[in-house]
Protein backbone atom coordinates (compact mmCIF):
# COMPACT_ATOMS: atom_id res chain seq x y z
CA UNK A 1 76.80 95.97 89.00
CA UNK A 2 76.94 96.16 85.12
CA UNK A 3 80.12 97.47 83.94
CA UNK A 4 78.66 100.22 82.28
CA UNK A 5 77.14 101.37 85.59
CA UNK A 6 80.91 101.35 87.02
CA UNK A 7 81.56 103.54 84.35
CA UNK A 8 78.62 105.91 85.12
CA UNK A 9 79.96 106.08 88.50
CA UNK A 10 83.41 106.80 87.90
CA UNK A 11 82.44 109.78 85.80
CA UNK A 12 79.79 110.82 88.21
CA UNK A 13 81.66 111.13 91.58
CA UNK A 14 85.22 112.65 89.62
CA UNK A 15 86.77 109.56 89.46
CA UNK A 16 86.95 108.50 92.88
CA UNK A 17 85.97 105.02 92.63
CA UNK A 18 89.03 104.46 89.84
CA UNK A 19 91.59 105.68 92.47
CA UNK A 20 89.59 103.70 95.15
CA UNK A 21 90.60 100.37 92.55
CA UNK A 22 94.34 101.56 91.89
CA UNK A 23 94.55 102.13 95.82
CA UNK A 24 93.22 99.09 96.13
CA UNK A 25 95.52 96.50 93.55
CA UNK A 26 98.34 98.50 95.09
CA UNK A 27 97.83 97.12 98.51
CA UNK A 28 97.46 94.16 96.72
CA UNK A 29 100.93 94.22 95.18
CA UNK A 30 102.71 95.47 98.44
CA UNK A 31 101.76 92.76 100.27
CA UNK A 32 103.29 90.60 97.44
CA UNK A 33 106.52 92.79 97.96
CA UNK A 34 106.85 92.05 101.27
CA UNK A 35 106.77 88.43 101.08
CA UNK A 36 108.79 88.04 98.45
CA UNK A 37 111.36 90.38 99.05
CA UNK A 38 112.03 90.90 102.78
CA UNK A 39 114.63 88.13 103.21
CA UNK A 40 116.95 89.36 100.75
CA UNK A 41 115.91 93.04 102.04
CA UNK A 42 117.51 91.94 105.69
CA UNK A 43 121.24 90.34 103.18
CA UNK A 44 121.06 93.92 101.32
CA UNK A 45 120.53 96.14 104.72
CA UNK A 46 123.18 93.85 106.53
CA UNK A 47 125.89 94.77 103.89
CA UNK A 48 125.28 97.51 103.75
CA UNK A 49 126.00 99.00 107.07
CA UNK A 50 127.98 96.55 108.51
CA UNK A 51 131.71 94.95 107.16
CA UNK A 52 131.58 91.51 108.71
CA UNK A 53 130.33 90.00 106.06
CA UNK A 54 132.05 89.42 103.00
CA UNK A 55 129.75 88.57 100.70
CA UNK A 56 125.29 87.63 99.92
CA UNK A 57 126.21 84.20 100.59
CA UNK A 58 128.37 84.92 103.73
CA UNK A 59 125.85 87.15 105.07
CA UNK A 60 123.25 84.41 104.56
CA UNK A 61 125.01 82.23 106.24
CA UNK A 62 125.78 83.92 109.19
CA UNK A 63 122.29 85.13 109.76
CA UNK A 64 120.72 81.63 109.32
CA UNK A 65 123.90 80.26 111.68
CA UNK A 66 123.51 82.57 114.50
CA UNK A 67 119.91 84.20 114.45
CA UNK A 68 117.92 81.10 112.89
CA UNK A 69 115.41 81.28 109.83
CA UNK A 70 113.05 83.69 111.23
CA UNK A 71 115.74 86.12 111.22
CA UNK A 72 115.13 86.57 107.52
CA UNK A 73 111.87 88.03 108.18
CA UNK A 74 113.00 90.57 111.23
CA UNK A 75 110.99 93.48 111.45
CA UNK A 76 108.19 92.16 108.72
CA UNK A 77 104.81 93.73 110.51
CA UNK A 78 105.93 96.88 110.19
CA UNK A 79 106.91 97.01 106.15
CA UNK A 80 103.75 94.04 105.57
CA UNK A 81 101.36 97.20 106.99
CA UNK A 82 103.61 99.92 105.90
CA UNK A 83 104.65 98.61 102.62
CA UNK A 84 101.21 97.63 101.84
CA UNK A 85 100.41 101.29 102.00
CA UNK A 86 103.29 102.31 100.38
CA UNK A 87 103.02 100.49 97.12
CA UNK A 88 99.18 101.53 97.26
CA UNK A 89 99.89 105.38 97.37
CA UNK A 90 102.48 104.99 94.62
CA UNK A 91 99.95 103.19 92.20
CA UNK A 92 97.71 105.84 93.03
CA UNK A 93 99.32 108.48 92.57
CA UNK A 94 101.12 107.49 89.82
CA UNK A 95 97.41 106.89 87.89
CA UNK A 96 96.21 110.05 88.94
CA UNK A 97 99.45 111.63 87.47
CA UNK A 98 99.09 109.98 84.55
CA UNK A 99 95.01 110.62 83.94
CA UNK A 100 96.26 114.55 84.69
CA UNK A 101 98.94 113.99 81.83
CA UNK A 102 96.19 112.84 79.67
CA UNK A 103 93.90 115.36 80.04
CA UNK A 104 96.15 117.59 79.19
CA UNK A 105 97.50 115.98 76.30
CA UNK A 106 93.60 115.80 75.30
CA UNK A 107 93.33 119.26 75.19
CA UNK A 108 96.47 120.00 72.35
CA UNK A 109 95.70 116.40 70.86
CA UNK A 110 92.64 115.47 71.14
CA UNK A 111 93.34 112.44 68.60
CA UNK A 112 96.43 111.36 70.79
CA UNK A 113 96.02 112.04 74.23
CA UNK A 114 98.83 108.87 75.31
CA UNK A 115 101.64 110.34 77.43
CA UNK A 116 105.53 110.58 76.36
CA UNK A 117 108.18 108.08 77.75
CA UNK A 118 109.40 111.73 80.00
CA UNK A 119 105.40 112.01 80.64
CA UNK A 120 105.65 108.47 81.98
CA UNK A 121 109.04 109.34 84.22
CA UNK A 122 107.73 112.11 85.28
CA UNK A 123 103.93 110.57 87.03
CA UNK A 124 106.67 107.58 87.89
CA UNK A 125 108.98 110.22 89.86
CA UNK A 126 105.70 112.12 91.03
CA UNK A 127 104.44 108.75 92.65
CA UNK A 128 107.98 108.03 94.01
CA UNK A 129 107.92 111.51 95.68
CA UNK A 130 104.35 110.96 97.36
CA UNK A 131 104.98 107.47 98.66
CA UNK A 132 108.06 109.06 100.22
CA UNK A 133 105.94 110.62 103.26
CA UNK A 134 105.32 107.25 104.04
CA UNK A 135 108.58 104.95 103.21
CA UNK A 136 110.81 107.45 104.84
CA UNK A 137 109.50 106.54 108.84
CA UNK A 138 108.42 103.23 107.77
CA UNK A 139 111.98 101.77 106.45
CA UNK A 140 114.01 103.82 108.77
CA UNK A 141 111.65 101.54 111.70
CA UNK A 142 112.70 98.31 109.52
CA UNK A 143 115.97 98.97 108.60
CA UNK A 144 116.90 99.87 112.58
CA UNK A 145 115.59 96.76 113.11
CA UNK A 146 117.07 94.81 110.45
CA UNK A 147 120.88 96.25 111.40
CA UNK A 148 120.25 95.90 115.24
CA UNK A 149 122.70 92.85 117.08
CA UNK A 150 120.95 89.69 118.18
CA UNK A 151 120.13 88.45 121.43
CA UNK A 152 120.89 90.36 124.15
CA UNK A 153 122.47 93.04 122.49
CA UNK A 154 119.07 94.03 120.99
CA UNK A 155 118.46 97.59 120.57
CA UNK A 156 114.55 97.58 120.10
CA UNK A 157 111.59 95.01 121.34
CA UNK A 158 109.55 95.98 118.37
CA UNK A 159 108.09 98.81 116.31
CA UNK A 160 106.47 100.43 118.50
CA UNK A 161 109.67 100.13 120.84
CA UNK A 162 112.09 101.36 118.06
CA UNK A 163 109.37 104.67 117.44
CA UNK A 164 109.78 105.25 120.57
CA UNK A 165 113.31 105.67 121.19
CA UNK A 166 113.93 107.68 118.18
CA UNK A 167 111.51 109.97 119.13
CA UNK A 168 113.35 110.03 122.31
CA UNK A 169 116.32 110.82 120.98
CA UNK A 170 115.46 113.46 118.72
CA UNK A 171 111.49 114.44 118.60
CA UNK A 172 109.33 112.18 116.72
CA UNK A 173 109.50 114.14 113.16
CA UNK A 174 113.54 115.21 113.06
CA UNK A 175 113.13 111.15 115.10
CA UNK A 176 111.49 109.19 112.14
CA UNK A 177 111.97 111.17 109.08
CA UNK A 178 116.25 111.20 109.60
CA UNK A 179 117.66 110.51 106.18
CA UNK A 180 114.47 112.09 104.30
CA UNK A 181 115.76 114.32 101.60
CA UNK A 182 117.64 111.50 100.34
CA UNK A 183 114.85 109.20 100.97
CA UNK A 184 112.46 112.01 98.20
CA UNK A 185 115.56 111.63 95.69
CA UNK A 186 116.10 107.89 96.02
CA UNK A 187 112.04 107.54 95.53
CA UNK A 188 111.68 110.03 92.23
CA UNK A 189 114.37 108.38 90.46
CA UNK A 190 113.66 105.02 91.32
CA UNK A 191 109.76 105.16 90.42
CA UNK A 192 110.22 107.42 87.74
CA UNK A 193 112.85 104.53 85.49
CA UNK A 194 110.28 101.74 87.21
CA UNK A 195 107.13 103.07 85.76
CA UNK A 196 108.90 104.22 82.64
CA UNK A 197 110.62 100.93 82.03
CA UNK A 198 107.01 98.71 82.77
CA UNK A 199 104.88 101.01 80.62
CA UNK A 200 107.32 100.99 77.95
CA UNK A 201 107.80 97.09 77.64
CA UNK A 202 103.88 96.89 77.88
CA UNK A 203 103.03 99.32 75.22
CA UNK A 204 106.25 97.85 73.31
CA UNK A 205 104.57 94.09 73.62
CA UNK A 206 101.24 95.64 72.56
CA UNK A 207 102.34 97.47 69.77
CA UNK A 208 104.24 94.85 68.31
CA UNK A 209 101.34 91.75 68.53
CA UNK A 210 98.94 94.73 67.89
CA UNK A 211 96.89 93.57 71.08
CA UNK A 212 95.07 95.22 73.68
CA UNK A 213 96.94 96.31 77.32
CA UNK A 214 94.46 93.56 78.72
CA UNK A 215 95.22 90.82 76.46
CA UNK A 216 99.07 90.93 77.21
CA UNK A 217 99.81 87.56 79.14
CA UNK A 218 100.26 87.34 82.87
CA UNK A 219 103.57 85.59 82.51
CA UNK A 220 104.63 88.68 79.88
CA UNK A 221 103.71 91.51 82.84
CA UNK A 222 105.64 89.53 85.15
CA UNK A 223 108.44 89.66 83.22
CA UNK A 224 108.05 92.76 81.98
CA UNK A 225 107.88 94.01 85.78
CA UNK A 226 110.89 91.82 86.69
CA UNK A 227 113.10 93.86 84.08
CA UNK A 228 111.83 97.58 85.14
CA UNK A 229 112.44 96.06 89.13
CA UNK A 230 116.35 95.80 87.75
CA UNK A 231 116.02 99.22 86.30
CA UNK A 232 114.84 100.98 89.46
CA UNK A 233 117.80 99.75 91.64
CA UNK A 234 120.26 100.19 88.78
CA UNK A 235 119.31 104.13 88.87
CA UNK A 236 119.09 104.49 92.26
CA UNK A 237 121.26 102.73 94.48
CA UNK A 238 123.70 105.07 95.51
CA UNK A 239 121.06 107.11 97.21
CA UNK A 240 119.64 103.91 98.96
CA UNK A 241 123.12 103.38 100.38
CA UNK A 242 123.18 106.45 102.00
CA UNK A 243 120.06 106.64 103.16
CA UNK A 244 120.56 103.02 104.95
CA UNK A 245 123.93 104.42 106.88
CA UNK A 246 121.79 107.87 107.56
CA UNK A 247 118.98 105.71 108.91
CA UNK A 248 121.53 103.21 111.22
CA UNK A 249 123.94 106.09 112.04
CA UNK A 250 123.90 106.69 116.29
CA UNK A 251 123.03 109.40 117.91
CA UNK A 252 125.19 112.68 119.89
CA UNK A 253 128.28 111.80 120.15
CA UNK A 254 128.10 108.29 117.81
CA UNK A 255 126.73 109.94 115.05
CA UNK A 256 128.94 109.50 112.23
CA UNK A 257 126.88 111.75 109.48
CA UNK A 258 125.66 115.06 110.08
CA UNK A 259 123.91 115.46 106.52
CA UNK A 260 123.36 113.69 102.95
CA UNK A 261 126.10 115.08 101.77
CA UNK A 262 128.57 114.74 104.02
CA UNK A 263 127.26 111.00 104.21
CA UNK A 264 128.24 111.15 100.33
CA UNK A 265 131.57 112.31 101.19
CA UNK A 266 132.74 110.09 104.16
CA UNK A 267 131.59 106.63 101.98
CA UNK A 268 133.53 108.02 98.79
CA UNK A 269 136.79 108.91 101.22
CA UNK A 270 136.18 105.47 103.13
CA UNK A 271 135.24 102.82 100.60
CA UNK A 272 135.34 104.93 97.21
CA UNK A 273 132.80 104.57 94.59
CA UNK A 274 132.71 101.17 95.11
CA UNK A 275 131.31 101.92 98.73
CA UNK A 276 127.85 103.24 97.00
CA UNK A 277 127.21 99.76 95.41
CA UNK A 278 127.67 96.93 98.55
CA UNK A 279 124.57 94.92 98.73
CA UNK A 280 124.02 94.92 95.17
CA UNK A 281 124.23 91.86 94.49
CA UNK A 282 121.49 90.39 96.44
CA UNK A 283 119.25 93.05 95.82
CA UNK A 284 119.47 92.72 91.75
CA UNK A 285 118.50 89.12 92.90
CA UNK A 286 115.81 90.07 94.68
CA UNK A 287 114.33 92.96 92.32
CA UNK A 288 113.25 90.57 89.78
CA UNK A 289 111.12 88.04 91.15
CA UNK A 290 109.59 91.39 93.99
CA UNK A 291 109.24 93.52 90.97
CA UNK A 292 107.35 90.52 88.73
CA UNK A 293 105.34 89.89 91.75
CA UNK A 294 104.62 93.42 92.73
CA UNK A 295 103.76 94.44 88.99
CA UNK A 296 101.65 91.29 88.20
CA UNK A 297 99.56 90.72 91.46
CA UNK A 298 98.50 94.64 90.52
CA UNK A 299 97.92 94.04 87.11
CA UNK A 300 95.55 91.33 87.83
CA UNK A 301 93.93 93.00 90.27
CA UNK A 302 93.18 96.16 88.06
CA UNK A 303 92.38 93.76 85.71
CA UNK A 304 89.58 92.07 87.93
CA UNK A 305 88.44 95.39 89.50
CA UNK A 306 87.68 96.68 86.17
């Protein structure tokens, strides 16, 4: 199809086909995630609901020691599906946000319809919000399986296993979505500073060579989405700290935390402030090569799409 047909058919069906292509390079870029990142996903989990580890490297260790290789990639069908969908929903919505913006912006600039840096953090936190119906279940499944012993200690077979015991435990929505209003906080703030951060370096880059979004090298969005992967952690890791001891607390009688904020309170009385930044370390380390891989596989494939 000529690309000016594409274009006829975007405008004629309301622009479904465009969110059909951002769905689609976001799938794209999960996928990339998950492969990249999940090994130092399993370090970052590990420290942080668990002190028998003292540091990345220690934890590393131990895991490759005592579980093997494949232990690095524990529990990766459920985020390579989930994750996948994930990173589609928040390209999505984050382009539909910003195409709203725009339209708006149209109408009281017609000359200048580009949105503001806030415009940017707010589609970014919009995006982080709507992906959140889906990463809440789908890391609290990972993460239980991530933090469970080895062996015969095992708490769960599998996915399917793990869904099923939490739902036993306390009905399949209170079951799956524990730790879900700080999940919503963790994801506005981290995908509103990760979508600012990109499509400020990239309008930066093409400003300054006075190029086109599309000419901007693939090596440049790759870094570019490296550096806004460090910013996203950097503004939101307290709240993924929490969530990760919400989502591996027990149940009745072994449940340590009875909300957010008294999850909050108990790690600042335990561990102090330095309690809401274990793990880090390894997952600064892993931000920038998941981020660069996320942000260019996507670019690429928007890119190719058309």
């Amino acid at each position: 199809m000529e690309p000016q047909a594409w274009e006829d058919l975007e405008r004629a069906d309301g622009g479904a086909l465009r969110t059909v292509k951002d769905l689609s390079a976001g799938a794209a870029g999960g996928i990339a995630q998950v492969l990249l990142g999940q090994p130092f996903d399993i370090i970052k989990v590990r420290l942080q609901t668990s002190n028998q580890y003292s540091s990345a490297f220690d934890a590393a260790t131990k895991i490759l020691k005592n579980e093997g290789p494949l232990a690095f990639y524990k529990g990766t069908l459920t985020p390579l599906i989930g994750i996948g969908a994930c990173v589609s929903v928040q390209f999505g919505a984050f382009h539909e946000a910003r195409r709203r913006l725009e339209e708006a912006n149209a109408k009281k600039n017609p000359s200048n319809p580009g949105l503001s840096y806030s415009q940017y953090y707010a589609a970014g936190a919009f995006a982080g919000v709507t992906n959140s119906v889906l990463s809440g279940p789908i890391e609290h499944i990972r993460i239980r399986l991530q933090a469970q012993p080895h062996g015969a200690g095992r708490l769960y077979s599998g996915p399917l296993d793990c869904i099923r015991k939490l739902s036993a435990h306390e009905g399949v929505l209170k079951g799956l979505f524990r730790g879900q209003v700080v999940t919503v906080l963790r994801e506005a703030q981290a995908y509103g500073v990760w979508f600012l951060s990109f499509e400020y370096l990239m309008d930066l880059d093409a400003k300054r060579n006075n190029i086109t979004r599309d000419e901007i090298s693939s090596i440049r969005v790759a870094t570019y989405g490296g550096l806004a992967g460090e910013g996203l952690w950097l503004a939101s890791y307290p709240f993924d700290v929490v969530k990760s001891k919400m989502q591996t607390d027990g149940f009745g009688a072994q449940q340590k935390f009875s909300s957010m904020t008294d999850c909050f309170k108990k790690t600042f009385a335990a561990e102090g402030l330095g309690g809401f930044w274990k793990g880090i370390g390894p997952t600064l380390l892993r931000a920038m090569p998941v981020s660069a891989g996320t942000f260019a596989v996507v670019e690429l494939a928007m890119r190719a799409l058309g």
